[in-house]
PDB file of N, CA and C in Angstrom:
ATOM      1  N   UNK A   1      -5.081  19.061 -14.282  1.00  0.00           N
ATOM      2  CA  UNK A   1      -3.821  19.308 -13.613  1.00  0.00           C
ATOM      3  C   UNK A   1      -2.879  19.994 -14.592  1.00  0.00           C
ATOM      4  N   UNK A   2      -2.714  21.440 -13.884  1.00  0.00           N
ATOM      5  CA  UNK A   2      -1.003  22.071 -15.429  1.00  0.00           C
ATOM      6  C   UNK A   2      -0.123  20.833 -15.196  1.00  0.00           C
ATOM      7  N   UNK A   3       1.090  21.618 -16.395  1.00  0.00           N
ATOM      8  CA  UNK A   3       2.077  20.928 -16.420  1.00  0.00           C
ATOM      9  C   UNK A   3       3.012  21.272 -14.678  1.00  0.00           C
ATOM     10  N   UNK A   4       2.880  22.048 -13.719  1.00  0.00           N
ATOM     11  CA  UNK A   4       3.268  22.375 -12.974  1.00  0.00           C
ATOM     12  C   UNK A   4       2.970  21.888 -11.402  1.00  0.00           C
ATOM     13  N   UNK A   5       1.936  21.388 -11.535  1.00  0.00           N
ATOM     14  CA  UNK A   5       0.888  20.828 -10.684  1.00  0.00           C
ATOM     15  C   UNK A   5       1.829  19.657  -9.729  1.00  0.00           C
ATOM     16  N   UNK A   6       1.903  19.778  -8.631  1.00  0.00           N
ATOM     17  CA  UNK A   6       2.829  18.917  -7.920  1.00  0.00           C
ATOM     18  C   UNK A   6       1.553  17.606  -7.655  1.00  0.00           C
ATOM     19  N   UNK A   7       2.346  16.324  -8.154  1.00  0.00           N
ATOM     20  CA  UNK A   7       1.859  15.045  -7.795  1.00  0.00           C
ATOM     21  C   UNK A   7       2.620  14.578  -7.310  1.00  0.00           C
ATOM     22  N   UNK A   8       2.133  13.913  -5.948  1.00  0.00           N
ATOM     23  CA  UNK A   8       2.928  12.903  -4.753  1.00  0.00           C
ATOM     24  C   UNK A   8       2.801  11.797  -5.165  1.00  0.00           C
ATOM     25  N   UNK A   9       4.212  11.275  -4.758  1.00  0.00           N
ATOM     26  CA  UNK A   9       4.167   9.645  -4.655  1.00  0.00           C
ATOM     27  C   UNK A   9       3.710   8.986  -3.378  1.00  0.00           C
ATOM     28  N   UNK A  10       2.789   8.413  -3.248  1.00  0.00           N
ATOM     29  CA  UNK A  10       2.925   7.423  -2.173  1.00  0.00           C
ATOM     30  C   UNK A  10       3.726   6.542  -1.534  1.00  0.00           C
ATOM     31  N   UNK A  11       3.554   6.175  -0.260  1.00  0.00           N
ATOM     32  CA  UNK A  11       4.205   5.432   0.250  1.00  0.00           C
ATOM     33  C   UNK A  11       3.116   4.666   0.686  1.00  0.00           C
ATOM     34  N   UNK A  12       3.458   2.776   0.519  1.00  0.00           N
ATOM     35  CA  UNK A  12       2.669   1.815   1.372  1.00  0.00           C
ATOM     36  C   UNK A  12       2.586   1.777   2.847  1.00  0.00           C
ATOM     37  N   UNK A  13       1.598   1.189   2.934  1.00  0.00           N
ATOM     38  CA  UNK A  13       1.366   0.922   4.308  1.00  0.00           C
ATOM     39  C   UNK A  13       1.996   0.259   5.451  1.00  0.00           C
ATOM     40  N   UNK A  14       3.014  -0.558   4.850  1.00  0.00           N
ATOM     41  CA  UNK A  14       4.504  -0.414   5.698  1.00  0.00           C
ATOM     42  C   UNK A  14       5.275  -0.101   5.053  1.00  0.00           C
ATOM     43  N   UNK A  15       6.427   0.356   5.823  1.00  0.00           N
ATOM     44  CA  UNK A  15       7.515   0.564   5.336  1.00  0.00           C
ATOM     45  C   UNK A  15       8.493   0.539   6.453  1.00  0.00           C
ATOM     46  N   UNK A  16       9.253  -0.497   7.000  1.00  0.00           N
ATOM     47  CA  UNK A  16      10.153  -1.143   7.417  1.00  0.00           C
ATOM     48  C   UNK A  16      11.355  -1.747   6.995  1.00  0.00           C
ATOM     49  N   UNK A  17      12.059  -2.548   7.745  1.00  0.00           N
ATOM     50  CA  UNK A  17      13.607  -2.731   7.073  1.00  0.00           C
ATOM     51  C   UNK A  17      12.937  -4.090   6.247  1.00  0.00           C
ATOM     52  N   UNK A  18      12.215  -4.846   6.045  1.00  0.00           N
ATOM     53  CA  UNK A  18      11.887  -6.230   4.655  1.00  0.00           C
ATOM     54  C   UNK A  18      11.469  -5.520   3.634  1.00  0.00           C
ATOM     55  N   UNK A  19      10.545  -3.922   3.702  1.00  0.00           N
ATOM     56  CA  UNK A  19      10.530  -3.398   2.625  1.00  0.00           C
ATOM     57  C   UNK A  19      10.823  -2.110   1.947  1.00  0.00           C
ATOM     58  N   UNK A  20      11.912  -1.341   2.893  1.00  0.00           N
ATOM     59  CA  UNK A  20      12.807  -0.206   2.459  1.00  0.00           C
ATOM     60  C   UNK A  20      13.546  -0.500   1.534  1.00  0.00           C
ATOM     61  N   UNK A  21      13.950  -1.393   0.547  1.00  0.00           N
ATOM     62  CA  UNK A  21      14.651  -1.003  -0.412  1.00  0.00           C
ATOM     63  C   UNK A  21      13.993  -1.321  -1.846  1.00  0.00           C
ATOM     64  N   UNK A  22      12.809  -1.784  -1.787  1.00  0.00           N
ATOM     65  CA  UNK A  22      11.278  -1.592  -2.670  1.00  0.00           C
ATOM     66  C   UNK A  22      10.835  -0.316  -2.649  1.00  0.00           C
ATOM     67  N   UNK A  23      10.862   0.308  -1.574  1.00  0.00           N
ATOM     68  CA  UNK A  23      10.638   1.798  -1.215  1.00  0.00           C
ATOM     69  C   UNK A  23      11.277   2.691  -1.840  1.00  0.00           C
ATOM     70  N   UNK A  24      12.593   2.408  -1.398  1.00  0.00           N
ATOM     71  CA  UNK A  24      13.231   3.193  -2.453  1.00  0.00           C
ATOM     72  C   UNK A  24      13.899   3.474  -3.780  1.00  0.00           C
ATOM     73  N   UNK A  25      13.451   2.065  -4.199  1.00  0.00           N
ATOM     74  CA  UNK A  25      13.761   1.785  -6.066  1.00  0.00           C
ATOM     75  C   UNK A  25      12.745   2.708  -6.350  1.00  0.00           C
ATOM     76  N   UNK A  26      11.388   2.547  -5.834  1.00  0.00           N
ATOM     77  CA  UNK A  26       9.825   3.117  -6.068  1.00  0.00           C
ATOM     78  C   UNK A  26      10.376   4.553  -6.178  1.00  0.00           C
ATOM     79  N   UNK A  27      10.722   5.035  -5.082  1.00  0.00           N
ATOM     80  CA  UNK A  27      10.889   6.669  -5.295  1.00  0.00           C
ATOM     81  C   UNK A  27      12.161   7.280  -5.893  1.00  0.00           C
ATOM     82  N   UNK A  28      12.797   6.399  -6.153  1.00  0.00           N
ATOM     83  CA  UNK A  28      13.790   6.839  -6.918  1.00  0.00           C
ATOM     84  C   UNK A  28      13.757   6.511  -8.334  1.00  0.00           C
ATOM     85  N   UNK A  29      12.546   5.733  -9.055  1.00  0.00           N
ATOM     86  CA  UNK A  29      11.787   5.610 -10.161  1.00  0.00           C
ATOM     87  C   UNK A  29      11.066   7.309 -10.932  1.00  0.00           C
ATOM     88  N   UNK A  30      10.420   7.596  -9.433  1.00  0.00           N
ATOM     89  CA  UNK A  30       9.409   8.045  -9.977  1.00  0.00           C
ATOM     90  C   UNK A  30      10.667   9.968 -10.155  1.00  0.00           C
ATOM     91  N   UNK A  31      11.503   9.721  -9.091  1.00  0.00           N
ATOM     92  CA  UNK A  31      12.935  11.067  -8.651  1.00  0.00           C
ATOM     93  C   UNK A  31      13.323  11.153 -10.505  1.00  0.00           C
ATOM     94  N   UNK A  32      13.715   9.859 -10.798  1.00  0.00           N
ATOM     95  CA  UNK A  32      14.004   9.984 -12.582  1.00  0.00           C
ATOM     96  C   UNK A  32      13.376  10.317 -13.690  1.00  0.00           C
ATOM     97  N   UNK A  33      12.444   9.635 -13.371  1.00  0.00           N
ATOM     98  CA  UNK A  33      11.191  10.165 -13.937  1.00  0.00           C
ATOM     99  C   UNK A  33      10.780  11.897 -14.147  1.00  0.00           C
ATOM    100  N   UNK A  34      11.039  12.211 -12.852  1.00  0.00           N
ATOM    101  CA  UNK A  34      10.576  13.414 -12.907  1.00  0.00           C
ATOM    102  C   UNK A  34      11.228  14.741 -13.229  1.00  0.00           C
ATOM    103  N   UNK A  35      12.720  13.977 -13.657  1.00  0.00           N
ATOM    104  CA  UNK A  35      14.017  15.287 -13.545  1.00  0.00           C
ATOM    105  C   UNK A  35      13.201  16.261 -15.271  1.00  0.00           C
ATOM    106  N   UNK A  36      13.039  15.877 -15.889  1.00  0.00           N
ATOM    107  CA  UNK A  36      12.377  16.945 -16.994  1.00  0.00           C
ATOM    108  C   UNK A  36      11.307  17.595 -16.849  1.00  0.00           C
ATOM    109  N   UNK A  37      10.744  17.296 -15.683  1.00  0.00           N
ATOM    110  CA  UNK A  37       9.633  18.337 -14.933  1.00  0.00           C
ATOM    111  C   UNK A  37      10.056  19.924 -14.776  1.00  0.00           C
ATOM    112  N   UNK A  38       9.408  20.330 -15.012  1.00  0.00           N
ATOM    113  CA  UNK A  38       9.951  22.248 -14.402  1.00  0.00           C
ATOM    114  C   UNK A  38       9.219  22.157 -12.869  1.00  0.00           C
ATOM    115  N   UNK A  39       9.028  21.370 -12.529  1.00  0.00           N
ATOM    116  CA  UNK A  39       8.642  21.249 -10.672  1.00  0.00           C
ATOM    117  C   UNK A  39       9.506  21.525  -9.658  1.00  0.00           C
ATOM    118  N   UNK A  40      10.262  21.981  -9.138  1.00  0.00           N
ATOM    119  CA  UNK A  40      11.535  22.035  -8.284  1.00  0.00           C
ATOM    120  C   UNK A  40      11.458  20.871  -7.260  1.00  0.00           C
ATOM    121  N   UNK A  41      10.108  20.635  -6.273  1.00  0.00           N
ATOM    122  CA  UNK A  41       9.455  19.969  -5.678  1.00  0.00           C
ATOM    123  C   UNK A  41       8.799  18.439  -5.967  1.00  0.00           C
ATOM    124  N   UNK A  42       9.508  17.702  -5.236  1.00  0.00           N
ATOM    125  CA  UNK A  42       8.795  15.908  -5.334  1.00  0.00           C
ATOM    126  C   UNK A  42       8.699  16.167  -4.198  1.00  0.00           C
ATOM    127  N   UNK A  43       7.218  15.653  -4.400  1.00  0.00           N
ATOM    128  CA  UNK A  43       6.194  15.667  -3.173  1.00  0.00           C
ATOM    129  C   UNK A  43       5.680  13.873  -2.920  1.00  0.00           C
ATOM    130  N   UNK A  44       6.230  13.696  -1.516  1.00  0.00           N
ATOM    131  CA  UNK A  44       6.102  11.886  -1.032  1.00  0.00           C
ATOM    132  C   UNK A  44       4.708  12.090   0.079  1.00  0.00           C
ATOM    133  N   UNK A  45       3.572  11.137  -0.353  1.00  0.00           N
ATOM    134  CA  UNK A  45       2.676  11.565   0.815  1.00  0.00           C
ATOM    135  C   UNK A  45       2.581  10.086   1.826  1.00  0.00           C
ATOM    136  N   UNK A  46       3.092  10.043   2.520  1.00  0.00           N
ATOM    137  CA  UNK A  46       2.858   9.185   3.543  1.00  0.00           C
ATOM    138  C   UNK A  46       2.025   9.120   4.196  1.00  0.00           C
ATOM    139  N   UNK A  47       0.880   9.594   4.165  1.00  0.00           N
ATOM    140  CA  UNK A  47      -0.622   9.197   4.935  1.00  0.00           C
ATOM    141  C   UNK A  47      -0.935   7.536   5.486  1.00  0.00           C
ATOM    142  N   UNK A  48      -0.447   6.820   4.144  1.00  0.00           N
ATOM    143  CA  UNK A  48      -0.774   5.418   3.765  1.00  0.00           C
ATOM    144  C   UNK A  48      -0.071   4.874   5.199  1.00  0.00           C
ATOM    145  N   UNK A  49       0.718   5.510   5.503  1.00  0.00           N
ATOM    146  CA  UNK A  49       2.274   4.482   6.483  1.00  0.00           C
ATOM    147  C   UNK A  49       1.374   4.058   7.625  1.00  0.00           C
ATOM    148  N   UNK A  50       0.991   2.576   7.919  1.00  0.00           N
ATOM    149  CA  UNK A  50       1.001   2.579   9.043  1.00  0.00           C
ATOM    150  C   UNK A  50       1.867   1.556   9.880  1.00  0.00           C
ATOM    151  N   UNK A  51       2.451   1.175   9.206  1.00  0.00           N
ATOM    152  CA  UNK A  51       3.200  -0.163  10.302  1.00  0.00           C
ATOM    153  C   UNK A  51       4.553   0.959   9.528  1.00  0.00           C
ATOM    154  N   UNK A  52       5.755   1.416  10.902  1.00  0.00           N
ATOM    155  CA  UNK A  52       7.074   1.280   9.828  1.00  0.00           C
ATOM    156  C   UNK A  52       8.141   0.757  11.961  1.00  0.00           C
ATOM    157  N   UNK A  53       9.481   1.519  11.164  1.00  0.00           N
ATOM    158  CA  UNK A  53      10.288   1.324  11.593  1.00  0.00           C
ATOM    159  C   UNK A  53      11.390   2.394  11.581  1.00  0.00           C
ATOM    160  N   UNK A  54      12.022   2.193  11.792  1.00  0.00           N
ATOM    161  CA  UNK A  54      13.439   3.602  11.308  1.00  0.00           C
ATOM    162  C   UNK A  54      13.710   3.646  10.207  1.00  0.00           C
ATOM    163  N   UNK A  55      13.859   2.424   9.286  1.00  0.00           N
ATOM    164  CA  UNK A  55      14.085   2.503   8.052  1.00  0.00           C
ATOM    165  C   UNK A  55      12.893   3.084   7.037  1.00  0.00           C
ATOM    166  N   UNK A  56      11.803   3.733   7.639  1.00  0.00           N
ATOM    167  CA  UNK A  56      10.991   4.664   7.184  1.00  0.00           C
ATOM    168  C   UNK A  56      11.833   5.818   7.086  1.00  0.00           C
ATOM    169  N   UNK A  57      12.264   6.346   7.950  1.00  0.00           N
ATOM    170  CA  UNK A  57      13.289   7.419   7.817  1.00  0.00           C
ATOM    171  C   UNK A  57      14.266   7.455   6.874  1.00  0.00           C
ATOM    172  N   UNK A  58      14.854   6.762   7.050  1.00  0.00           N
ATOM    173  CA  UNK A  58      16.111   6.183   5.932  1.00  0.00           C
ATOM    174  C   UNK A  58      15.312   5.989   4.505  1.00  0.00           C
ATOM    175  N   UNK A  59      14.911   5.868   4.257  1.00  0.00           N
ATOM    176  CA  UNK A  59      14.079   5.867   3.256  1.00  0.00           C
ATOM    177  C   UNK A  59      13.800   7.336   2.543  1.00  0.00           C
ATOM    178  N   UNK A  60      12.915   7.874   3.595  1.00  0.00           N
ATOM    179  CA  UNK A  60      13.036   9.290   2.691  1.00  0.00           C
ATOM    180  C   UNK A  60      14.122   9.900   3.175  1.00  0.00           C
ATOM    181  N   UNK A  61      15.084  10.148   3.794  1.00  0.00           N
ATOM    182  CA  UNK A  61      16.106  10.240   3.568  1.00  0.00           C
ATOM    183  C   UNK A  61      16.785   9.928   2.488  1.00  0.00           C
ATOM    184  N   UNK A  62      17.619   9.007   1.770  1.00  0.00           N
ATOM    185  CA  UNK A  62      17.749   8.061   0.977  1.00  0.00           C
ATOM    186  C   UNK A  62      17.026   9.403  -0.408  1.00  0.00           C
ATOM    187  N   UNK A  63      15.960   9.270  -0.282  1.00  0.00           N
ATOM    188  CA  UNK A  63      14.799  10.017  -1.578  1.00  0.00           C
ATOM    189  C   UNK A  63      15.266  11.330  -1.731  1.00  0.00           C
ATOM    190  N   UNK A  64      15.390  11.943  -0.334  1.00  0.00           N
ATOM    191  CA  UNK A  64      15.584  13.315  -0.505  1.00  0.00           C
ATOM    192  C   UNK A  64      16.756  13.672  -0.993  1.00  0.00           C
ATOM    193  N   UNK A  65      17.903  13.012  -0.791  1.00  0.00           N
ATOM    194  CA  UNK A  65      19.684  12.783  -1.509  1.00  0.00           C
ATOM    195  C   UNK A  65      19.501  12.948  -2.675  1.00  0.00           C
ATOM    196  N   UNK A  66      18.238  11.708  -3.354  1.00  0.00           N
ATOM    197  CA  UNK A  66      18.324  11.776  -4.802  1.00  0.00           C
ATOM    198  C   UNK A  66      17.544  12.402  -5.735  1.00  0.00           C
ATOM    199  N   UNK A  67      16.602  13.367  -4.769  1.00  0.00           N
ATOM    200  CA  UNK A  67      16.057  14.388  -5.151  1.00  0.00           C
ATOM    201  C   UNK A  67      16.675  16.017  -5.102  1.00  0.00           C
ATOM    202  N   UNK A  68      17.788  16.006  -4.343  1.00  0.00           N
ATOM    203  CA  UNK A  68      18.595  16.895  -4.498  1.00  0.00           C
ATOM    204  C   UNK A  68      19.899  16.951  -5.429  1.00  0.00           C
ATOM    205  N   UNK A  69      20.083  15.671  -5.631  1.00  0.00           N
ATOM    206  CA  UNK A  69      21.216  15.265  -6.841  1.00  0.00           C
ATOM    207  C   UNK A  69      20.820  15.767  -7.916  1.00  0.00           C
ATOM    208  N   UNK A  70      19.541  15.535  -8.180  1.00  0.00           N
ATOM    209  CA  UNK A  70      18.801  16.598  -9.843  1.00  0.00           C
ATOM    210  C   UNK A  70      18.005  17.797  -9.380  1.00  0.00           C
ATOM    211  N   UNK A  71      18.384  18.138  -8.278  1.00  0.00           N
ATOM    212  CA  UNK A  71      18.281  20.167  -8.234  1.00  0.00           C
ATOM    213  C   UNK A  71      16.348  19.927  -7.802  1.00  0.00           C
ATOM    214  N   UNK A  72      16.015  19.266  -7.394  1.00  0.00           N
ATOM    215  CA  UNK A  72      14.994  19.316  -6.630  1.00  0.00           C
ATOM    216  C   UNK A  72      15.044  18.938  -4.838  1.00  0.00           C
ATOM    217  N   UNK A  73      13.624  19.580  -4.270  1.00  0.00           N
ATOM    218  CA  UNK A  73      13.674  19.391  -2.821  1.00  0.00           C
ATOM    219  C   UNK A  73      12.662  18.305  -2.878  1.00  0.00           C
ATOM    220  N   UNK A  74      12.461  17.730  -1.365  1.00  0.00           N
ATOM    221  CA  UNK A  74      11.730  16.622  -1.234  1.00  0.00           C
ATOM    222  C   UNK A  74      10.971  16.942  -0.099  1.00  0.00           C
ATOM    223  N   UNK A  75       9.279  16.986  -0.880  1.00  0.00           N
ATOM    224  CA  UNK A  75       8.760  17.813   0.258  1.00  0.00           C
ATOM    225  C   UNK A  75       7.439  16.079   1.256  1.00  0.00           C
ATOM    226  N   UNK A  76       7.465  16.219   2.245  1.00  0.00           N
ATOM    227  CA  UNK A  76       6.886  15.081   3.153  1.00  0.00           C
ATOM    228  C   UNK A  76       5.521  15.453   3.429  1.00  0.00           C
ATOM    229  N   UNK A  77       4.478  15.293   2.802  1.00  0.00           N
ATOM    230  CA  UNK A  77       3.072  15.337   3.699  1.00  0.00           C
ATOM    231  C   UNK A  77       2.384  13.995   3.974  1.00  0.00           C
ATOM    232  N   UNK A  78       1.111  13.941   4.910  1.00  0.00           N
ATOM    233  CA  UNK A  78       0.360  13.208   5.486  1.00  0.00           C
ATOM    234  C   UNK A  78       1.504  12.377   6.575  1.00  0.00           C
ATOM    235  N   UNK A  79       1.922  13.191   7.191  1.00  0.00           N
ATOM    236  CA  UNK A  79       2.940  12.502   8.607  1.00  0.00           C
ATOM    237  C   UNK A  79       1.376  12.408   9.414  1.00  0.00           C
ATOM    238  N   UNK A  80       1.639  10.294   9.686  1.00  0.00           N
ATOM    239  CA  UNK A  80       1.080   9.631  10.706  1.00  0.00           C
ATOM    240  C   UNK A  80       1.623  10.234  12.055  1.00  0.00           C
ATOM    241  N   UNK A  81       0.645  10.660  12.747  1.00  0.00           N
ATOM    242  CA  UNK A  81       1.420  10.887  14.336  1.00  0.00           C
ATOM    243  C   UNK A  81       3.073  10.588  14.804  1.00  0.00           C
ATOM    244  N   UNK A  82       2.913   9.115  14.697  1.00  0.00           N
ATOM    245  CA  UNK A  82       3.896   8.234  15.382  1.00  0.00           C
ATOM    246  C   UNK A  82       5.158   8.452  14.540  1.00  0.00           C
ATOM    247  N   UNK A  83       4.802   8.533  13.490  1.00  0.00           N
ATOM    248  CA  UNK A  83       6.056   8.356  12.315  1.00  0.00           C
ATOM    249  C   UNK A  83       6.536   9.811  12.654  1.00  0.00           C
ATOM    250  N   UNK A  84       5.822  11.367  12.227  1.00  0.00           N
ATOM    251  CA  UNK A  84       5.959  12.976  12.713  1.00  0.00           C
ATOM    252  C   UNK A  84       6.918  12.712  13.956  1.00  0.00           C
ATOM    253  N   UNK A  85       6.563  11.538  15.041  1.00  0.00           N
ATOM    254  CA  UNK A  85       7.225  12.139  16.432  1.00  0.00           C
ATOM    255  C   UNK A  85       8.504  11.403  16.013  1.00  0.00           C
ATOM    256  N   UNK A  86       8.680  10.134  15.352  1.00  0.00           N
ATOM    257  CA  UNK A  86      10.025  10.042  15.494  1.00  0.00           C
ATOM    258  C   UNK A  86      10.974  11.043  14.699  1.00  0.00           C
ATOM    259  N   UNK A  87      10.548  11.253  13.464  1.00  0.00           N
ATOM    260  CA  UNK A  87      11.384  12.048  12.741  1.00  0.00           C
ATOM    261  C   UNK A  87      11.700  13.336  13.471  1.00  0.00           C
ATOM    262  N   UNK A  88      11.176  13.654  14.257  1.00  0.00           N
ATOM    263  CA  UNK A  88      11.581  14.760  15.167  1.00  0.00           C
ATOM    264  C   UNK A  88      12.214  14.654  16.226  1.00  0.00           C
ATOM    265  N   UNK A  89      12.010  13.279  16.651  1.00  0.00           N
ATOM    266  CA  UNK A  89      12.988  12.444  17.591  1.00  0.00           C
ATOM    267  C   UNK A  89      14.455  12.649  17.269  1.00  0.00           C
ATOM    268  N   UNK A  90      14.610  12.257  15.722  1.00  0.00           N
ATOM    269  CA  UNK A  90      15.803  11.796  15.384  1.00  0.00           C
ATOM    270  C   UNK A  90      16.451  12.843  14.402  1.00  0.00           C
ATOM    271  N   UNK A  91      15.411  14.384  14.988  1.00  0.00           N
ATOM    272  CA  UNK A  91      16.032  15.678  14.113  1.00  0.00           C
ATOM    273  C   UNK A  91      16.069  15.465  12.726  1.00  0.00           C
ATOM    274  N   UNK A  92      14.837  14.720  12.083  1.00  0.00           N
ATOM    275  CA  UNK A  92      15.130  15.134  10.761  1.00  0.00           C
ATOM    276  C   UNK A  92      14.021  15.650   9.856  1.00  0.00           C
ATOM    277  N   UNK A  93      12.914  15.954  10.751  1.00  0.00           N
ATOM    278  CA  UNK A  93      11.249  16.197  10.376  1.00  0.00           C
ATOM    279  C   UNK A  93      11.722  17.228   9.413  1.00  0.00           C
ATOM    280  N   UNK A  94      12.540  18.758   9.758  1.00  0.00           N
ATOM    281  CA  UNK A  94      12.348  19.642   9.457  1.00  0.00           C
ATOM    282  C   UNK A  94      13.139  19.893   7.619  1.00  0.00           C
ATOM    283  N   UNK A  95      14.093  18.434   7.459  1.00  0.00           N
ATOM    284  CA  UNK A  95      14.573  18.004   6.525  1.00  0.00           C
ATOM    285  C   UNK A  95      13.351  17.940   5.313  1.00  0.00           C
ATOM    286  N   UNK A  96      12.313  18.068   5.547  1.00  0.00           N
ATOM    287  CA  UNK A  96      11.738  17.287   4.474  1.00  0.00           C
ATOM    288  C   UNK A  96      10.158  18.565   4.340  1.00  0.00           C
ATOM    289  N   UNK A  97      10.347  19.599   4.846  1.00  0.00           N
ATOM    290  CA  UNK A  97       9.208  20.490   4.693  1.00  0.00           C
ATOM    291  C   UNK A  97      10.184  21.711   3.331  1.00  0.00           C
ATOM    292  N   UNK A  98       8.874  22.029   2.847  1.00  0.00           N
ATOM    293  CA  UNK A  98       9.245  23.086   1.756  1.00  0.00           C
ATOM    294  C   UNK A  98       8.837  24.388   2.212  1.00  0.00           C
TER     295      UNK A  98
END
């Protein structure tokens, strides 16, 4: 892998309101972590998600704020069906593509 090479963080297999704010210490760990990267791009892969809630949203939401606070975008792959339709439900799918 270069030094350039985009690595995703995961997300668990739920992610709901008992464990959205584990969620987002997690990605806002890895958001700090990564500000001395020359990556522009943090890449979250949610494949894993299968139980959530709205506060899945809020969540990367939440990520993407603090991935734009240090001059990066926050890019979303492996959207589960169900999870893809709400975020588009609730107009914010298109928030999170690069």
């Amino acid at each position: 892998m270069t030094a350039n090479a985009l690595q995703a963080s995961v997300l668990p297999a739920t992610v709901d309101h008992a464990s959205a704010n584990a969620c987002v210490a997690m990605l806002s760990a890895e958001i700090a972590r990564s500000t001395n990267s020359a990556n522009r791009v943090m890449a979250v892969d949610i494949s894993a998600v299968q139980h959530f809630d709205s506060s899945a949203l809020a969540v990367l939401l939440q990520a993407r704020r603090e991935a734009l606070s240090v001059g990066k975008t926050l890019q979303v792959t492996g959207w589960p069906q169900p999870l893809e339709r709400l975020a588009r439900l609730y107009g914010v799918h298109e928030l999170f593509a690069v």
